[in-house]
C-alpha atoms as a PDB file:
ATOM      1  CA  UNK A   1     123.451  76.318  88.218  1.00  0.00           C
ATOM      2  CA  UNK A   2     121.777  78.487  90.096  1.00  0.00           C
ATOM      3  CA  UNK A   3     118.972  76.893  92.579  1.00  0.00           C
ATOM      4  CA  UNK A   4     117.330  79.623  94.060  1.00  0.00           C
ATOM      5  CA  UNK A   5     116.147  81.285  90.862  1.00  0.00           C
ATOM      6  CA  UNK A   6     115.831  78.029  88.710  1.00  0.00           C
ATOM      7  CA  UNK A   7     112.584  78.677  87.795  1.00  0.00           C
ATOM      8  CA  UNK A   8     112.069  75.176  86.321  1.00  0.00           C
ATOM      9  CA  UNK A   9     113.346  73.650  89.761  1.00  0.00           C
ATOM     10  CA  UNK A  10     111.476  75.433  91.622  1.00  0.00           C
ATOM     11  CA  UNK A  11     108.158  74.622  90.060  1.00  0.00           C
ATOM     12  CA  UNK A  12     109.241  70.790  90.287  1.00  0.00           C
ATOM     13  CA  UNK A  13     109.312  71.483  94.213  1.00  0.00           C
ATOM     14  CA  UNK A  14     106.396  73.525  94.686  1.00  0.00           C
ATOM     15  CA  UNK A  15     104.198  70.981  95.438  1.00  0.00           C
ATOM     16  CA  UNK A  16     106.653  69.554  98.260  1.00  0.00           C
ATOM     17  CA  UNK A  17     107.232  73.262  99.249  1.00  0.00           C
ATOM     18  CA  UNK A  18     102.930  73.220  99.755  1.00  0.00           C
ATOM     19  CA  UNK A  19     102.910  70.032 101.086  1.00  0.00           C
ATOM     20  CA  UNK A  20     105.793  70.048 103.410  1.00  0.00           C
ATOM     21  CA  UNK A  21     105.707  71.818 106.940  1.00  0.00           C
ATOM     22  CA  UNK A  22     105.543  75.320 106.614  1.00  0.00           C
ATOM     23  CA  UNK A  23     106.473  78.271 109.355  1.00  0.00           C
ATOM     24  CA  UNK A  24     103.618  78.688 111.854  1.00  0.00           C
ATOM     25  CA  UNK A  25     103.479  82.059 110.833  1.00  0.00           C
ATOM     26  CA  UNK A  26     102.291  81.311 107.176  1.00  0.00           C
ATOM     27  CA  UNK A  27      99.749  78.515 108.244  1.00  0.00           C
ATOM     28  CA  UNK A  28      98.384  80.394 110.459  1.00  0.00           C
ATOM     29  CA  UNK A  29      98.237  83.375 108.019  1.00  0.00           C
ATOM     30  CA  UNK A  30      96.820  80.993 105.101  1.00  0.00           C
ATOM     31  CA  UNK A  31      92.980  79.281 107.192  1.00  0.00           C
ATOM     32  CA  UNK A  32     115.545  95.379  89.651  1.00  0.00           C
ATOM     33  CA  UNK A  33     116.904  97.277  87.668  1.00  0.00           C
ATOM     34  CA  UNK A  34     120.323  99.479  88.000  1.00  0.00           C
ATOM     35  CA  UNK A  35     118.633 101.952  89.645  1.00  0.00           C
ATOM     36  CA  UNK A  36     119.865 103.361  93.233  1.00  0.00           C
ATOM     37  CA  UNK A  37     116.641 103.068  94.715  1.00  0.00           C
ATOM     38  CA  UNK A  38     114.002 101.507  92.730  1.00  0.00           C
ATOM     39  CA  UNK A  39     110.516 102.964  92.202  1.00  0.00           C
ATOM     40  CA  UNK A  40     107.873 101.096  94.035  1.00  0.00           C
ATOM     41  CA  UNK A  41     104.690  99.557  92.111  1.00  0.00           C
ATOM     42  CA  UNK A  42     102.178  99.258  95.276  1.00  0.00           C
ATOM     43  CA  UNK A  43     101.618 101.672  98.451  1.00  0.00           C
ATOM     44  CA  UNK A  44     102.769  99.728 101.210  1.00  0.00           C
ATOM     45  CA  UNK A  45     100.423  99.688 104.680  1.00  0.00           C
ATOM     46  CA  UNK A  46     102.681  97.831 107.004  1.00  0.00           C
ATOM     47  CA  UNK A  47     105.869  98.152 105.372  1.00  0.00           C
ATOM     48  CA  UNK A  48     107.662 101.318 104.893  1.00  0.00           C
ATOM     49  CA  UNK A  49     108.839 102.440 101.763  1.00  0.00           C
ATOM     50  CA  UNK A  50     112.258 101.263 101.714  1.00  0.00           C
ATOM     51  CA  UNK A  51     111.237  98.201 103.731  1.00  0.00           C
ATOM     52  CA  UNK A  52     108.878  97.578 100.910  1.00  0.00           C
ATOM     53  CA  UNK A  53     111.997  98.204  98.055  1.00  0.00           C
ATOM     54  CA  UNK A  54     113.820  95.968  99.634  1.00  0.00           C
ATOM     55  CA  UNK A  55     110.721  93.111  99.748  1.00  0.00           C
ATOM     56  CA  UNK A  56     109.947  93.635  96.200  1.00  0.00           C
ATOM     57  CA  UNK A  57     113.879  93.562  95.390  1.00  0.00           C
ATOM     58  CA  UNK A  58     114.569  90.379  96.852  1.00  0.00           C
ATOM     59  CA  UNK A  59     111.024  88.701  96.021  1.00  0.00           C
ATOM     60  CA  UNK A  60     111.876  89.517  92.614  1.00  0.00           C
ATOM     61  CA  UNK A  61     115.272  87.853  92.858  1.00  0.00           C
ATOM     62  CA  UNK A  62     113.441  84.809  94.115  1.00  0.00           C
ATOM     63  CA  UNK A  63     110.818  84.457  91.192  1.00  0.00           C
ATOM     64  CA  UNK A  64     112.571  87.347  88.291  1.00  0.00           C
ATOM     65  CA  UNK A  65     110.478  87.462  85.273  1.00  0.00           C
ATOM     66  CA  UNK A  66     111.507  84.790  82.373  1.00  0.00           C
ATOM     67  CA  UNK A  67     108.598  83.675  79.898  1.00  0.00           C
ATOM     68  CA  UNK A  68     106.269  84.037  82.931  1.00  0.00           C
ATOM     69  CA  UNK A  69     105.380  86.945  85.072  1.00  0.00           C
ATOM     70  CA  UNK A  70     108.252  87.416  87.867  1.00  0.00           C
ATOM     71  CA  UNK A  71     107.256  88.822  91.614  1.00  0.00           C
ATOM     72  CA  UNK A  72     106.566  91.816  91.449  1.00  0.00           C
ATOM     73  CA  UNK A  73     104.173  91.573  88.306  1.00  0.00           C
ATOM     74  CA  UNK A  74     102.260  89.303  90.352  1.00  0.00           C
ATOM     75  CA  UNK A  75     101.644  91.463  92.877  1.00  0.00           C
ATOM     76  CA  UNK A  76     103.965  89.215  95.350  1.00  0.00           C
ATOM     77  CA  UNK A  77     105.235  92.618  97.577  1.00  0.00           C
ATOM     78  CA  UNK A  78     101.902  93.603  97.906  1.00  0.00           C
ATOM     79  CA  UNK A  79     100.654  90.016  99.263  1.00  0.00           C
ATOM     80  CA  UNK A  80     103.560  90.043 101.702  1.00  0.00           C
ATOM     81  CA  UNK A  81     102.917  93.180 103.060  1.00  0.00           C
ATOM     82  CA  UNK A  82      99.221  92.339 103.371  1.00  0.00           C
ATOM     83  CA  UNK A  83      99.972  89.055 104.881  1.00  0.00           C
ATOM     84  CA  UNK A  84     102.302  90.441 107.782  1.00  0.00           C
ATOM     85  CA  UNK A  85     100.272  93.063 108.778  1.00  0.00           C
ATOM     86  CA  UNK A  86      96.853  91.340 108.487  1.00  0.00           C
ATOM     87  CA  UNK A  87      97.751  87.581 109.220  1.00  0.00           C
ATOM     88  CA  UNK A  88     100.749  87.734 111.716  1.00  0.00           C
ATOM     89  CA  UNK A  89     100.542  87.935 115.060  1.00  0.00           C
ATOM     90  CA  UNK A  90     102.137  91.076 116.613  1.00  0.00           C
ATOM     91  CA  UNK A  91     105.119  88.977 117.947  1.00  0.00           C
ATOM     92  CA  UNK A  92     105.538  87.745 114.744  1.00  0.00           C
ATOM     93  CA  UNK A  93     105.357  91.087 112.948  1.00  0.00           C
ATOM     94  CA  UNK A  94     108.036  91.911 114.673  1.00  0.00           C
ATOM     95  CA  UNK A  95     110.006  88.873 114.041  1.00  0.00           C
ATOM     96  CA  UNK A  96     110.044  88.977 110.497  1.00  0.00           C
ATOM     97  CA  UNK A  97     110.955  93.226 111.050  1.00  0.00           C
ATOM     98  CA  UNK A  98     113.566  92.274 112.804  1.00  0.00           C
ATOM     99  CA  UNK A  99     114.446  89.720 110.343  1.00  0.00           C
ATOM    100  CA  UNK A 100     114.169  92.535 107.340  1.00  0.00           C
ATOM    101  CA  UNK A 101     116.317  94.992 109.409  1.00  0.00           C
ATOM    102  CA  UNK A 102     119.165  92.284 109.889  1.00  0.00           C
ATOM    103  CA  UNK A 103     118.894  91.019 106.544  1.00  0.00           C
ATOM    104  CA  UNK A 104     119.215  94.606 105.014  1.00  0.00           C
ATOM    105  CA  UNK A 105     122.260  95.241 107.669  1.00  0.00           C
ATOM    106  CA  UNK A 106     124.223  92.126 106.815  1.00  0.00           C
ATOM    107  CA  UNK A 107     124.117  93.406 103.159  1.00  0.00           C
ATOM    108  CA  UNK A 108     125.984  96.345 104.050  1.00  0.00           C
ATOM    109  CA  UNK A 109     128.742  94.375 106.046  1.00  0.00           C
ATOM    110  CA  UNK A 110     128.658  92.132 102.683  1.00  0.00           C
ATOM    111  CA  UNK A 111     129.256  94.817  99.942  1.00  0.00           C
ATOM    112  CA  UNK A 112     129.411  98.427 101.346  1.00  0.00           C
ATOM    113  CA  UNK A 113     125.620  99.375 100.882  1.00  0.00           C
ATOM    114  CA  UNK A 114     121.796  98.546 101.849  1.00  0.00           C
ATOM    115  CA  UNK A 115     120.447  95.774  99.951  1.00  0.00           C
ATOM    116  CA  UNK A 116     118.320  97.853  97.846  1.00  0.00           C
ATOM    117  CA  UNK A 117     121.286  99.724  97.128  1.00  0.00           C
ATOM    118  CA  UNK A 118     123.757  97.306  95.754  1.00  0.00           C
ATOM    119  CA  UNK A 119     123.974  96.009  91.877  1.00  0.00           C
ATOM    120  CA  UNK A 120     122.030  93.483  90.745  1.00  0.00           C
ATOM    121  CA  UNK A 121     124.892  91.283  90.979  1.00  0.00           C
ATOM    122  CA  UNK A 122     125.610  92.135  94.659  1.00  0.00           C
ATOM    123  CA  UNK A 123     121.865  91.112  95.318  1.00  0.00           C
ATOM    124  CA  UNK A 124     121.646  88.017  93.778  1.00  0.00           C
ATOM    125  CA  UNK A 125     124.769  87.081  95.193  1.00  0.00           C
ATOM    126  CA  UNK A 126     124.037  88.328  99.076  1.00  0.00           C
ATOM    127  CA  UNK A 127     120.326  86.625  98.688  1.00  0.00           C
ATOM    128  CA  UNK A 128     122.131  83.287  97.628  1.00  0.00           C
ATOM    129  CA  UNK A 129     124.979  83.229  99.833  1.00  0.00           C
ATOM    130  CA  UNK A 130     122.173  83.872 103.003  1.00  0.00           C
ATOM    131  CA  UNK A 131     119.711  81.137 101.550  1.00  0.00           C
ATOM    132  CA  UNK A 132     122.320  79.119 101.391  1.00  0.00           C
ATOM    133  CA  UNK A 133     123.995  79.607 104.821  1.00  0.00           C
ATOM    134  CA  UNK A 134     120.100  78.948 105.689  1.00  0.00           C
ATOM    135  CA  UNK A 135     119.254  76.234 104.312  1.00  0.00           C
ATOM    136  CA  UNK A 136     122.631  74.659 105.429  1.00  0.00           C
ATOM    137  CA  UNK A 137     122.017  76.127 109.310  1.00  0.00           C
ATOM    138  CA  UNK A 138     118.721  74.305 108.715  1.00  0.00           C
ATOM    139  CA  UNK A 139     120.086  70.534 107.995  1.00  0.00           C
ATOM    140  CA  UNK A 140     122.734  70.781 110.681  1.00  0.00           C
ATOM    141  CA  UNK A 141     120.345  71.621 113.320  1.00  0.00           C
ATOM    142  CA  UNK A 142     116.544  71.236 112.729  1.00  0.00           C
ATOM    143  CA  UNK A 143     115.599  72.532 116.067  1.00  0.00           C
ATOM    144  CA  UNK A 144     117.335  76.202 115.053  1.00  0.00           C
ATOM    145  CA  UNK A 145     114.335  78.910 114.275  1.00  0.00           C
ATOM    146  CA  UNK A 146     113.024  79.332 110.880  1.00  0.00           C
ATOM    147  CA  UNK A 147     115.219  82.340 109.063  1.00  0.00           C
ATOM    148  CA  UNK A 148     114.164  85.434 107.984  1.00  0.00           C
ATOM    149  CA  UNK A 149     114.976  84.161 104.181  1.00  0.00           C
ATOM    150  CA  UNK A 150     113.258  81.304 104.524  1.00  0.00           C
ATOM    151  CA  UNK A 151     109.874  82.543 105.584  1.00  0.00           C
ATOM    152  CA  UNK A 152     109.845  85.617 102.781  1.00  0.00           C
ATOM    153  CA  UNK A 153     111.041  82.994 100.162  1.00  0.00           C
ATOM    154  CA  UNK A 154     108.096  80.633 101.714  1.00  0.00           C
ATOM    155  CA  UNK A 155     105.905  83.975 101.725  1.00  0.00           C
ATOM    156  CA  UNK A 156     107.040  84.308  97.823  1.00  0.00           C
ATOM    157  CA  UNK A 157     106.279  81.186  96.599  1.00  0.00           C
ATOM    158  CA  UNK A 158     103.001  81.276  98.613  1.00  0.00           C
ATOM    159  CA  UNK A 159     102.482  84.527  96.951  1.00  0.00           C
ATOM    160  CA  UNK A 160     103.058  83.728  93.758  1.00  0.00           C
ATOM    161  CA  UNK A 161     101.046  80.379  93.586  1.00  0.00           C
ATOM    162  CA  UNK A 162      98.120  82.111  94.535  1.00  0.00           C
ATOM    163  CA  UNK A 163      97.893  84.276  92.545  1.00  0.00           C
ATOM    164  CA  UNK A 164      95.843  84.034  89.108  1.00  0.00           C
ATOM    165  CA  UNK A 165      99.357  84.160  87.056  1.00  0.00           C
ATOM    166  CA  UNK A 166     101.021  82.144  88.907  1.00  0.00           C
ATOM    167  CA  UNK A 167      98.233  79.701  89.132  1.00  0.00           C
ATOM    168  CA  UNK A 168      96.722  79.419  85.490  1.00  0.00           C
ATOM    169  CA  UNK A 169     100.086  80.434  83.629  1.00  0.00           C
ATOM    170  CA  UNK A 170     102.481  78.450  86.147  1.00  0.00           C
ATOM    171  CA  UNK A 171     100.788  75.303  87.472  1.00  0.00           C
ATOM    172  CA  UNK A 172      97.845  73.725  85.486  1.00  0.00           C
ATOM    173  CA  UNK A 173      94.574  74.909  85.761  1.00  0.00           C
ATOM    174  CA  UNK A 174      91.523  74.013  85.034  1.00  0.00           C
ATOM    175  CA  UNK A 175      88.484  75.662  86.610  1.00  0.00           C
ATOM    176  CA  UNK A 176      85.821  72.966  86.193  1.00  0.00           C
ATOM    177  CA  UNK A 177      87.973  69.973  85.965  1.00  0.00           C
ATOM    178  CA  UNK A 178      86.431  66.479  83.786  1.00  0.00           C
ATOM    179  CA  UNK A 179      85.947  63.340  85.493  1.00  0.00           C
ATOM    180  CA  UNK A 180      88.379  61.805  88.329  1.00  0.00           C
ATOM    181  CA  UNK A 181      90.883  59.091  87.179  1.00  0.00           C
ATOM    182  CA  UNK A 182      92.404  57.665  89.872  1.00  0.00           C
ATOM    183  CA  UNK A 183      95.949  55.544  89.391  1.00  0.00           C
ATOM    184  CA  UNK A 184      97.353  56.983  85.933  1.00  0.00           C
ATOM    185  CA  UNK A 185     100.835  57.049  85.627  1.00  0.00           C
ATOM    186  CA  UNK A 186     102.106  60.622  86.284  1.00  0.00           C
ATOM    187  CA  UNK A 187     103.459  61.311  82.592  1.00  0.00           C
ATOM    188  CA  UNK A 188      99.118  60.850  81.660  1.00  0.00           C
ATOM    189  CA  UNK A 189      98.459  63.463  84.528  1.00  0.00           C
ATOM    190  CA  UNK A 190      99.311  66.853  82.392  1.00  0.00           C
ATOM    191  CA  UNK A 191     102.323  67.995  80.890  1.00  0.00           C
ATOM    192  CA  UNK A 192     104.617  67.927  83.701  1.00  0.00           C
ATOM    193  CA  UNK A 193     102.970  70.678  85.991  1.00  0.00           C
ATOM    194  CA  UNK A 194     101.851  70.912  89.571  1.00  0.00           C
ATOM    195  CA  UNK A 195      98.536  71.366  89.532  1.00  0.00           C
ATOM    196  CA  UNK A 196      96.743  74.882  91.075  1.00  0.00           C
END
């Protein structure tokens, strides 16, 4: 029902979403609770502290915690943060703050407050609704830049994949893998994971 957080779907597309063309940012960067304002599990260095809620917030909305570690237990905000400030080039630092600031004012003209702000509810269905208008922005005119949502759900995944979680509990792993058989049907290949 609900693409962006099908957690199932989106593991069935993560090896397109590693294979497929990614935002130059990222490739060049890669050679919730009711609360009002949620508490924070990592210091951020680039970020500022509510630009950080609002990463963690929305990363968690992207990959929320089901029978496998969500976002933020990951370490996902933390990544991101590292990643823009370490990784991106100054112009696109300030892309992607732009990106945040718009993203977080657009909430407000959505449902009266800050992203971080609104219910759970309001988030899930502001995040949507904007990945949505995205993705459908996206497939009427490919030459439009890459949103804001886009690269920090691309930053996510990336994120999350990465990581040990993400890659032994998530994908398959195997850390000295047996002997190469080439051309097996896919159903012989594992148990229906990517591989890490």
């Amino acid at each position: 029902m609900n693409s962006l957080i099908d957690r199932r779907e989106a593991l069935r597309k993560t090896a397109l979403l590693m294979g497929a063309a990614v935002s130059a940012s990222t490739v060049s960067a890669f050679l919730y609770g009711c609360k009002t304002k949620p508490d924070l599990n990592y210091k951020p260095v680039f970020f500022n502290e509510d630009q950080a809620l609002l990463v963690s917030q929305a990363a968690e909305i992207i990959l929320p915690k089901t029978d496998t570690p969500g976002a933020i237990e990951v370490g996902v905000p933390n990544f991101i943060d590292m990643m823009v400030k370490d990784c991106y080039k100054e112009e696109d630092q300030k892309k992607f703050l732009d990106g945040l600031h718009d993203f977080d004012q657009n909430a407000i003209r959505a449902f009266g407050n800050r992203f971080i702000e609104g219910s759970p509810e309001q988030q899930l269905d502001y995040l949507k609704k904007t990945h949505d208008e995205a993705i459908n922005a996206g497939k009427a005119d490919p030459k439009l830049p890459r949103p804001f949502i886009l690269k920090l759900k691309e930053l996510t995944m990336l994120g999350y994949f990465v990581s040990e979680p993400g890659a032994t509990k998530v994908l398959q792993y195997i850390a000295v893998p047996g002997a190469y058989h080439g051309c097996i049907p896919i159903a012989e290949a594992g148990n229906g994971k990517a591989w890490a």
